[in-house]
C-alpha atoms as a PDB file:
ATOM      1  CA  UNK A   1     -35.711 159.678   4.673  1.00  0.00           C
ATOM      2  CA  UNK A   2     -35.580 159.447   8.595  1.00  0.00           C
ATOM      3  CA  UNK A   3     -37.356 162.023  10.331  1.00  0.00           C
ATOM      4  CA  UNK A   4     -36.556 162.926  13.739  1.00  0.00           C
ATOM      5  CA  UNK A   5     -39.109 164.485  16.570  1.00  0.00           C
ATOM      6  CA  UNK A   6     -37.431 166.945  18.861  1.00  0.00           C
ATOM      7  CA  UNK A   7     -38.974 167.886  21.953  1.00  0.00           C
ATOM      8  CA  UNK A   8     -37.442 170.910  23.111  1.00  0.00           C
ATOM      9  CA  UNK A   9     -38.788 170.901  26.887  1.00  0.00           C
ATOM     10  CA  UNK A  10     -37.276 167.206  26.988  1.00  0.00           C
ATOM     11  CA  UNK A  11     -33.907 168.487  25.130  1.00  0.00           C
ATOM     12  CA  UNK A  12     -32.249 171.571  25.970  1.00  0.00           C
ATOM     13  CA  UNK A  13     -29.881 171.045  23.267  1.00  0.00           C
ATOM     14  CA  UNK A  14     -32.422 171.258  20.870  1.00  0.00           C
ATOM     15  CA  UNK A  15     -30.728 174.168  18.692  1.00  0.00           C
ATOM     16  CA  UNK A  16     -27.375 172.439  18.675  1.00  0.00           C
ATOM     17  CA  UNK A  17     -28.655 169.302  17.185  1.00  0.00           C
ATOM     18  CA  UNK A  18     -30.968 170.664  15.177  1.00  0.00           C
ATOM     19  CA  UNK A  19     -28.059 172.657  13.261  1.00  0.00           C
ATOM     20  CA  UNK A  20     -26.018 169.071  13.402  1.00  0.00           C
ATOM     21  CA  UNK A  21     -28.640 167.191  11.878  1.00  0.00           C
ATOM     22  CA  UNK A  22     -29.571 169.659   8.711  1.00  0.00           C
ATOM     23  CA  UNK A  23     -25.674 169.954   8.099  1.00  0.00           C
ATOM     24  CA  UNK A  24     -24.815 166.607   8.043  1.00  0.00           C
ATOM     25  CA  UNK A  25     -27.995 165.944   5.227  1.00  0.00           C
ATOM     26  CA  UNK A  26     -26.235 168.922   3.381  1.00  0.00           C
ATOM     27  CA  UNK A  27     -23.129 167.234   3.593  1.00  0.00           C
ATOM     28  CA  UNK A  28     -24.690 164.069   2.015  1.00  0.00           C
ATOM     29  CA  UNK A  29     -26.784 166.014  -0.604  1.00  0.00           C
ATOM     30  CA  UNK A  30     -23.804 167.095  -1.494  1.00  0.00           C
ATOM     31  CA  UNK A  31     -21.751 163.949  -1.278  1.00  0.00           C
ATOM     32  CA  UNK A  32     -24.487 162.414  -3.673  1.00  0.00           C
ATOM     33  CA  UNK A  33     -23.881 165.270  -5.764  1.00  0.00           C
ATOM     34  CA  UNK A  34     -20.444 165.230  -6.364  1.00  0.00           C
ATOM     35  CA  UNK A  35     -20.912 161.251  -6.541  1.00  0.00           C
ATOM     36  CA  UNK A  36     -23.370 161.368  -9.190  1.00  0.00           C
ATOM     37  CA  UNK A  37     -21.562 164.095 -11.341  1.00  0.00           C
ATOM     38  CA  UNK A  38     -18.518 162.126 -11.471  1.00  0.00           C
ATOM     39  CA  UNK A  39     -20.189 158.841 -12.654  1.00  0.00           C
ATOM     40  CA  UNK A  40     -21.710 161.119 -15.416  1.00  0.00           C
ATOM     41  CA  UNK A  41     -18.336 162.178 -16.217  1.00  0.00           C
ATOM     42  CA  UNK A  42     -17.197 158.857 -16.511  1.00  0.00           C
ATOM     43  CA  UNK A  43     -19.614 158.215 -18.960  1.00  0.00           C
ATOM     44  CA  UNK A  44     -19.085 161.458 -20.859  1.00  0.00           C
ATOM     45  CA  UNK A  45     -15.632 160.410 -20.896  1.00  0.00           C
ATOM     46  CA  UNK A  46     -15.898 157.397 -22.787  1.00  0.00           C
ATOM     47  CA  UNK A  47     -17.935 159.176 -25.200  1.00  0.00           C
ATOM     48  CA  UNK A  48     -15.078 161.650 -25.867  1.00  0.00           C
ATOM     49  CA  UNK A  49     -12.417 159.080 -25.560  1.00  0.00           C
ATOM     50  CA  UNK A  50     -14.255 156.990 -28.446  1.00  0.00           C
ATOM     51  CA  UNK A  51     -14.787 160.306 -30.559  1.00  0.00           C
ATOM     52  CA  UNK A  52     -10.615 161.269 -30.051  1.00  0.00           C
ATOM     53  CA  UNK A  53      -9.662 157.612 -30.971  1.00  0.00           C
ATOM     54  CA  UNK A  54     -11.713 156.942 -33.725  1.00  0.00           C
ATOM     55  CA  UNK A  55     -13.009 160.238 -35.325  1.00  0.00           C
ATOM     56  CA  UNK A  56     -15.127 158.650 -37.814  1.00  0.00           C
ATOM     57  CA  UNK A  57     -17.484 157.379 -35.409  1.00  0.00           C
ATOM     58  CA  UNK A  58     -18.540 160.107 -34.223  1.00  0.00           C
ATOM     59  CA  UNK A  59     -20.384 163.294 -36.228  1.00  0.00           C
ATOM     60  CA  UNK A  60     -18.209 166.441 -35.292  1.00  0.00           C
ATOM     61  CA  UNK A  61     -21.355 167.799 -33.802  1.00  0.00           C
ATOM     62  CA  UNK A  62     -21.665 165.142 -31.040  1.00  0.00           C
ATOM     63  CA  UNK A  63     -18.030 165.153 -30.128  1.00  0.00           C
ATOM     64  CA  UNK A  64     -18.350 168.704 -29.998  1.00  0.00           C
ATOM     65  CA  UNK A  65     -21.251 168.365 -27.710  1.00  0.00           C
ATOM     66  CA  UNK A  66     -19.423 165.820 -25.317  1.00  0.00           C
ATOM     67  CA  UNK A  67     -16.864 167.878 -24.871  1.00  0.00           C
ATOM     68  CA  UNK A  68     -18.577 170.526 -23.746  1.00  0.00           C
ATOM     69  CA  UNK A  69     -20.849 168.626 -21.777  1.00  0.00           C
ATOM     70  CA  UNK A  70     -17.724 166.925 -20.225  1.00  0.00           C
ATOM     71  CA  UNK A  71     -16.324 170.371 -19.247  1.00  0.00           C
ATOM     72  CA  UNK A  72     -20.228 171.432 -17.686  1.00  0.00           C
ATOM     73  CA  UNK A  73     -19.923 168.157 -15.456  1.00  0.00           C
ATOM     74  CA  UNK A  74     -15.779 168.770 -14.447  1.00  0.00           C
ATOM     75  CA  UNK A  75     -16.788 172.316 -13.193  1.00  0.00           C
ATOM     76  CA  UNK A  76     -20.743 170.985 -11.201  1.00  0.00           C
ATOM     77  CA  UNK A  77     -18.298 168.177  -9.549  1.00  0.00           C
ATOM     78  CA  UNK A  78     -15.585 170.861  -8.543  1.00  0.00           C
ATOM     79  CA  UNK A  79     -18.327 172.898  -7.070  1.00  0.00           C
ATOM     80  CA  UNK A  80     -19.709 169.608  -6.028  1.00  0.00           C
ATOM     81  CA  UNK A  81     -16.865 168.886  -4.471  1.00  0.00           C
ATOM     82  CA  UNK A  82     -15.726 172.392  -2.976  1.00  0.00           C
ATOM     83  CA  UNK A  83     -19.389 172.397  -1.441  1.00  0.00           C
ATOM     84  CA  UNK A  84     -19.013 168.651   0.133  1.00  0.00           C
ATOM     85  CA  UNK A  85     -15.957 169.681   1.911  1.00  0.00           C
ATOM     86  CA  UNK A  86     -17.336 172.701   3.380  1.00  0.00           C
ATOM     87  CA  UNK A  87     -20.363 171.021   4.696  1.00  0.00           C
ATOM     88  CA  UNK A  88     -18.086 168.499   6.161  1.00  0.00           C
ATOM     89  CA  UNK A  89     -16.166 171.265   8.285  1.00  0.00           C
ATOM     90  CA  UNK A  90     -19.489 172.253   9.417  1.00  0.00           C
ATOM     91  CA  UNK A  91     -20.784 168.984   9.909  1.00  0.00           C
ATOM     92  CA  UNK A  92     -17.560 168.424  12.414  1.00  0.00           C
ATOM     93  CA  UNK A  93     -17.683 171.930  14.054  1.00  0.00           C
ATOM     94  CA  UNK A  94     -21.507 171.470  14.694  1.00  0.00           C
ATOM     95  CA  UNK A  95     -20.637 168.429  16.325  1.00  0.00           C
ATOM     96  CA  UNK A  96     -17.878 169.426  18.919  1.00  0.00           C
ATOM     97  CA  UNK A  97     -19.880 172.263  19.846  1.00  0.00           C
ATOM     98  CA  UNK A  98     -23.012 169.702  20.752  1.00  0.00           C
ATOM     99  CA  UNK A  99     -20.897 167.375  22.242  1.00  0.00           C
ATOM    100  CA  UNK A 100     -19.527 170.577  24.724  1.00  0.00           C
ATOM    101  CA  UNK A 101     -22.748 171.834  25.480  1.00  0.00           C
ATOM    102  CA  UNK A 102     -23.926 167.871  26.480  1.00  0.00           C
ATOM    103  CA  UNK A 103     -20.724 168.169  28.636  1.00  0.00           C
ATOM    104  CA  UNK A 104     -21.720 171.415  30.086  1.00  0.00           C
ATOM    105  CA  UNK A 105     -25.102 169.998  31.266  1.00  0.00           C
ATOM    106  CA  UNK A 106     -24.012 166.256  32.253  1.00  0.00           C
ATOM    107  CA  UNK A 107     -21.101 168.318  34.798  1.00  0.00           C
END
């Protein structure tokens, strides 16, 4: 993970930044997150695709199981999801407002 030094006598736009940098890791976390929950679901998927189509591989018990794991790992990406896009927004509106106050101090 990168780690960045910030010398706040050197960079008046310290706070700005600062705020930039932790929401656009947030935005990734969650970008992972949503990433990672939908290759799961994928794979749950199958599982409870193979269980509809042939019934007598699976016990009742595990189908049961995928199926509710499958509906756990729909609602985590949603959120997942829900949480990337906000982060994103912030990520963006972080941003403009750095970019004004570098404008404000280059003019």
């Amino acid at each position: 993970m990168l780690q960045f030094t910030l010398n706040s006598e050197r960079d008046p736009y310290d706070a700005s930044l600062r705020k930039l940098l932790e929401a656009h890791v947030k935005y990734e976390r969650m970008s992972a997150a949503r990433s990672f929950s939908l290759h799961l679901l994928a794979i749950v998927s199958a599982v409870v695709w193979l269980g509809v189509v042939w019934p007598s591989l699976l016990p009742s018990q595990v189908r049961a199981v995928a199926l509710a794991l499958w509906a756990v790992l729909l609602l985590f990406a949603v959120c997942a999801g829900a949480e990337e896009w906000a982060w994103h927004r912030k990520v963006a509106r972080y941003r403009s407002e750095h970019q004004a106050k570098q404008q404000e101090g280059a003019g």
